[in-house]
C-alpha atoms as a PDB file:
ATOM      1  CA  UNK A   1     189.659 156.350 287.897  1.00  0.00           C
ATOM      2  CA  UNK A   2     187.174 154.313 285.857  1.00  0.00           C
ATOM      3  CA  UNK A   3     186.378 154.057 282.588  1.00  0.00           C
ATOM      4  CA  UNK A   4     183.915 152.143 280.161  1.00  0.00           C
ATOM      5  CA  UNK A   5     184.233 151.938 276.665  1.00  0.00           C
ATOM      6  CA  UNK A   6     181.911 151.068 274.590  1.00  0.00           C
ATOM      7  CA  UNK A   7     182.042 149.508 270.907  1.00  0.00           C
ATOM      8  CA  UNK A   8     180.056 147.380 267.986  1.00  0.00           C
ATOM      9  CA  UNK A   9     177.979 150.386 266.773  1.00  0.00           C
ATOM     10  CA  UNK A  10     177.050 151.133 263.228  1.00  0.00           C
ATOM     11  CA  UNK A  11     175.059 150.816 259.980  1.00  0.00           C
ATOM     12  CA  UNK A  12     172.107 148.032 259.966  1.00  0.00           C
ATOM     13  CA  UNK A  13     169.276 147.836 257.721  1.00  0.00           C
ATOM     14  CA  UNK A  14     166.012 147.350 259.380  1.00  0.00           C
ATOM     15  CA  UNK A  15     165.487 143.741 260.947  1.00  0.00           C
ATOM     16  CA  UNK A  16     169.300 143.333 261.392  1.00  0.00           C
ATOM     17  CA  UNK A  17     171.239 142.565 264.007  1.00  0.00           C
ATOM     18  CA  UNK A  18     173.845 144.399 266.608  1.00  0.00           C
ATOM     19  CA  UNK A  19     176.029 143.383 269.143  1.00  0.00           C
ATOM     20  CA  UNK A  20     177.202 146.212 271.810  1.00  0.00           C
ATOM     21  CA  UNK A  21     179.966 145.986 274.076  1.00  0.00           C
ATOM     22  CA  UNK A  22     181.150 148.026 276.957  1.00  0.00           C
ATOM     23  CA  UNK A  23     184.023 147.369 279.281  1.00  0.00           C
ATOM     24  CA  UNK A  24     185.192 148.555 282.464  1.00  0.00           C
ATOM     25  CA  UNK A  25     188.628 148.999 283.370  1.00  0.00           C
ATOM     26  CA  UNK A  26     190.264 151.253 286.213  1.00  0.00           C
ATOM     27  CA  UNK A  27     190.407 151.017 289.918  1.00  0.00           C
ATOM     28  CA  UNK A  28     187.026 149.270 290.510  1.00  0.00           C
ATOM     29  CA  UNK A  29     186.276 147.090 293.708  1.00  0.00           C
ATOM     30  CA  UNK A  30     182.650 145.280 292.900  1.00  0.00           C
ATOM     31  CA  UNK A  31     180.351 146.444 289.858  1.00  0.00           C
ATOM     32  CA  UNK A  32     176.953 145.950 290.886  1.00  0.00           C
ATOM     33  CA  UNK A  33     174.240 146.753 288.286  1.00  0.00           C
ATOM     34  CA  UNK A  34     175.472 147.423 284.084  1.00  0.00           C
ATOM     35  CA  UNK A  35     172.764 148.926 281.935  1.00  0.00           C
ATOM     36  CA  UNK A  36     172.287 150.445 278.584  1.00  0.00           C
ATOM     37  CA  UNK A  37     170.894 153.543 277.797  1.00  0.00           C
ATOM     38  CA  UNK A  38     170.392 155.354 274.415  1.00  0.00           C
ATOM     39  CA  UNK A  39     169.110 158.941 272.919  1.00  0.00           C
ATOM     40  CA  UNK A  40     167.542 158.686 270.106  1.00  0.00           C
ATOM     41  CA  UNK A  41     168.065 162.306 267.806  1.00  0.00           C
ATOM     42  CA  UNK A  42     166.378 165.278 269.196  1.00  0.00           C
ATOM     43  CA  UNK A  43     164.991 163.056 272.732  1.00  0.00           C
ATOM     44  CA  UNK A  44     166.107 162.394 275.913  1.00  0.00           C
ATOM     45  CA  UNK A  45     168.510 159.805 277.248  1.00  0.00           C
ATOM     46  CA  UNK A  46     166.342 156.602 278.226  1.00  0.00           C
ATOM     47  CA  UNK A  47     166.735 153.711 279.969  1.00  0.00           C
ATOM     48  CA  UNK A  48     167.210 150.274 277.390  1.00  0.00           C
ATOM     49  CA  UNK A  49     168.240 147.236 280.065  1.00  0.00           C
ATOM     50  CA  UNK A  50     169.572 146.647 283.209  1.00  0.00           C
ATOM     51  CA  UNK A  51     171.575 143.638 284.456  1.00  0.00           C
ATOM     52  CA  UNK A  52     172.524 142.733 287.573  1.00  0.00           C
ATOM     53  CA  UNK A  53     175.595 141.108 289.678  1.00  0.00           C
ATOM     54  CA  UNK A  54     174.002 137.883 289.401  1.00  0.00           C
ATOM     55  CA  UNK A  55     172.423 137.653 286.060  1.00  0.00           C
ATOM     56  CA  UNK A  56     168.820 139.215 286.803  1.00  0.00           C
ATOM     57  CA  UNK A  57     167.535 141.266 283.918  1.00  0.00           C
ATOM     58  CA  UNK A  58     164.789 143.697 282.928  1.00  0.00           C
ATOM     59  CA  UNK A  59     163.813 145.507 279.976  1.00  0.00           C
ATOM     60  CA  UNK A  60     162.399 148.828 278.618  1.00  0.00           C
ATOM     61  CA  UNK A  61     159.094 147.480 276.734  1.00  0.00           C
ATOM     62  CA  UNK A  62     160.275 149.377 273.094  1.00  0.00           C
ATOM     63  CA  UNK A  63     162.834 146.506 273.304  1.00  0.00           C
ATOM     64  CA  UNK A  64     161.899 143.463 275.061  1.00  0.00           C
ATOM     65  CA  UNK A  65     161.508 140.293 273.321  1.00  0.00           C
ATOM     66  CA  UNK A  66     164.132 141.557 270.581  1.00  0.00           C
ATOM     67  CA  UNK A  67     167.622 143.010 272.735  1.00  0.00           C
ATOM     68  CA  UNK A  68     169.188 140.606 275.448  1.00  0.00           C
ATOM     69  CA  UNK A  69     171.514 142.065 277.868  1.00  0.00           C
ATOM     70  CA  UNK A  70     174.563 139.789 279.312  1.00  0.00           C
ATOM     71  CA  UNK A  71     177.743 139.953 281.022  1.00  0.00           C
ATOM     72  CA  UNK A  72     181.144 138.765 281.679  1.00  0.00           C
ATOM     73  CA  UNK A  73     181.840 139.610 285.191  1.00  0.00           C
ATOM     74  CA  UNK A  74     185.446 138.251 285.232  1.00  0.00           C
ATOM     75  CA  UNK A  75     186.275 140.435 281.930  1.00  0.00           C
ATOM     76  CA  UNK A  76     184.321 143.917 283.560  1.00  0.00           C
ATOM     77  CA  UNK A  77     181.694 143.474 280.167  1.00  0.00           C
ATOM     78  CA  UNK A  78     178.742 144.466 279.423  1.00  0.00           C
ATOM     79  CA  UNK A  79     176.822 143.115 275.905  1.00  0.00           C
ATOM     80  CA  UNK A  80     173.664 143.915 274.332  1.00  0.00           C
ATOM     81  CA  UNK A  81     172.618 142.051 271.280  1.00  0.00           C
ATOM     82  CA  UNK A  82     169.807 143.888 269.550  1.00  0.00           C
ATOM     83  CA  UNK A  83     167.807 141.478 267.089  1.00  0.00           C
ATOM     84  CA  UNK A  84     165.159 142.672 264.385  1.00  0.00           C
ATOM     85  CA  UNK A  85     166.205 146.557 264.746  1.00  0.00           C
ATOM     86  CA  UNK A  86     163.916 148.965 263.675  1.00  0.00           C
ATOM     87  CA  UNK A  87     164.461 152.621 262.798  1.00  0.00           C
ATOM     88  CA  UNK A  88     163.127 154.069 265.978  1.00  0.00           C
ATOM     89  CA  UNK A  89     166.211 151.935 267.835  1.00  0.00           C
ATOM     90  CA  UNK A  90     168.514 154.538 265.965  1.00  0.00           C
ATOM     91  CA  UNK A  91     170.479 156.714 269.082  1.00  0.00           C
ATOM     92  CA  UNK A  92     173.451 156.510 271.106  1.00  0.00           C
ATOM     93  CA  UNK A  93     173.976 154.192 273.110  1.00  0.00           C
ATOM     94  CA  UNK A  94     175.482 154.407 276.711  1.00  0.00           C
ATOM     95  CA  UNK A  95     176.780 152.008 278.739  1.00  0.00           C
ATOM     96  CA  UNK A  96     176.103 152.329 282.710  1.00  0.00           C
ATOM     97  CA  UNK A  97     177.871 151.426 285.446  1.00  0.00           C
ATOM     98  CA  UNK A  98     177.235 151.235 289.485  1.00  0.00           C
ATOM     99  CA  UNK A  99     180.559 150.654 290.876  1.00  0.00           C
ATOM    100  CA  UNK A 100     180.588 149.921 295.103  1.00  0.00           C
ATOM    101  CA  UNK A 101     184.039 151.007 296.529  1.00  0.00           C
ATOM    102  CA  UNK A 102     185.818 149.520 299.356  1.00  0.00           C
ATOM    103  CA  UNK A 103     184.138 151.032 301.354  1.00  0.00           C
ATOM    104  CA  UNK A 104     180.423 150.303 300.153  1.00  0.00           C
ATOM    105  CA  UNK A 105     179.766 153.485 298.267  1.00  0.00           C
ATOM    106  CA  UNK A 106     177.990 153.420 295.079  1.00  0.00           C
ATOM    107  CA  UNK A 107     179.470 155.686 292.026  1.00  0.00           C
ATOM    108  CA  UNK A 108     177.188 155.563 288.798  1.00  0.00           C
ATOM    109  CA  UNK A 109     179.865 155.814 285.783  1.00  0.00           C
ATOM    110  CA  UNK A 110     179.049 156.575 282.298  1.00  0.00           C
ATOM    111  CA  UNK A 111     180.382 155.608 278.749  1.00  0.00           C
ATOM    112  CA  UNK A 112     180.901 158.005 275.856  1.00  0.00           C
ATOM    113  CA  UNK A 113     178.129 156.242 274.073  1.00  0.00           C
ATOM    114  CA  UNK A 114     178.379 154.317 270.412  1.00  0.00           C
ATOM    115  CA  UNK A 115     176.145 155.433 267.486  1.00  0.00           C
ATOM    116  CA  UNK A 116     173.434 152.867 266.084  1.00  0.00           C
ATOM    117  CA  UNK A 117     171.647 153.819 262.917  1.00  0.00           C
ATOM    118  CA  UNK A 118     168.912 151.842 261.309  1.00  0.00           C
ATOM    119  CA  UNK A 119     168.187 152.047 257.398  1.00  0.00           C
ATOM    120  CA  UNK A 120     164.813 151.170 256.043  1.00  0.00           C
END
C-alpha cells in the first residue's frame, strides 16, 4: 500500500508565498514522475508541474515563472513553492505519484489534496 500526504496549505494574501509538501511512504520500489495538480472551486482538476526521476521539470503556463517544483528522492518528497500567488491559484492541491513496481509496472497514486486560498 502507498500513500502520499500532503501538507503546507493555507491562508496567503495575494503576492505571498507557499510551500507544499507531499510524501510518499508504503511499499514503493522506484517513483518515477511527482506532479501537482489542483481544482480550483467549481472547475476541473488540472495539471500544475511535473518533475521527474532526475530533476527535469515542466510547467502549466498559469504558473510558470512564479511555482518551482523539487524533490528529495532519498526522503520520497515532493515540494512546490508557489511565489507571488494570486487569487485564481486558490484550489486544492494534489500531489501525484507514478510508482514502477518490481516488476516494471506503473501505478499512478493520488494524495488527498491540501487547500490553498488567496486573499486580495
Amino acid at each position: 500500500q502507498v500513500q502520499l500526504v500532503e501538507s503546507g496549505g493555507g491562508l496567503v494574501q495575494a503576492g505571498g508565498s507557499l510551500r507544499l509538501s507531499c510524501a510518499a511512504s508504503g511499499s514503493i520500489y522506484v517513483i518515477e514522475d511527482m506532479g501537482w495538480y489542483r481544482q480550483p472551486p467549481g472547475k476541473q482538476r488540472e495539471w500544475v508541474a511535473t518533475i521527474t526521476r532526475g530533476g527535469s521539470t515542466n510547467y502549466a503556463d498559469s504558473v510558470g515563472g512564479r511555482f518551482t517544483i523539487s524533490r528529495d528522492n532519498a526522503k520520497k518528497t515532493v515540494f512546490l513553492q508557489m511565489n507571488s500567488l494570486k487569487d485564481e491559484d486558490t484550489a486544492v492541491y494534489y500531489c501525484n505519484a507514478k510508482i514502477r513496481d518490481f516488476t516494471g509496472r506503473k501505478y499512478d497514486y493520488w494524495g488527498r489534496g491540501t487547500q490553498v486560498t488567496v486573499s486580495s
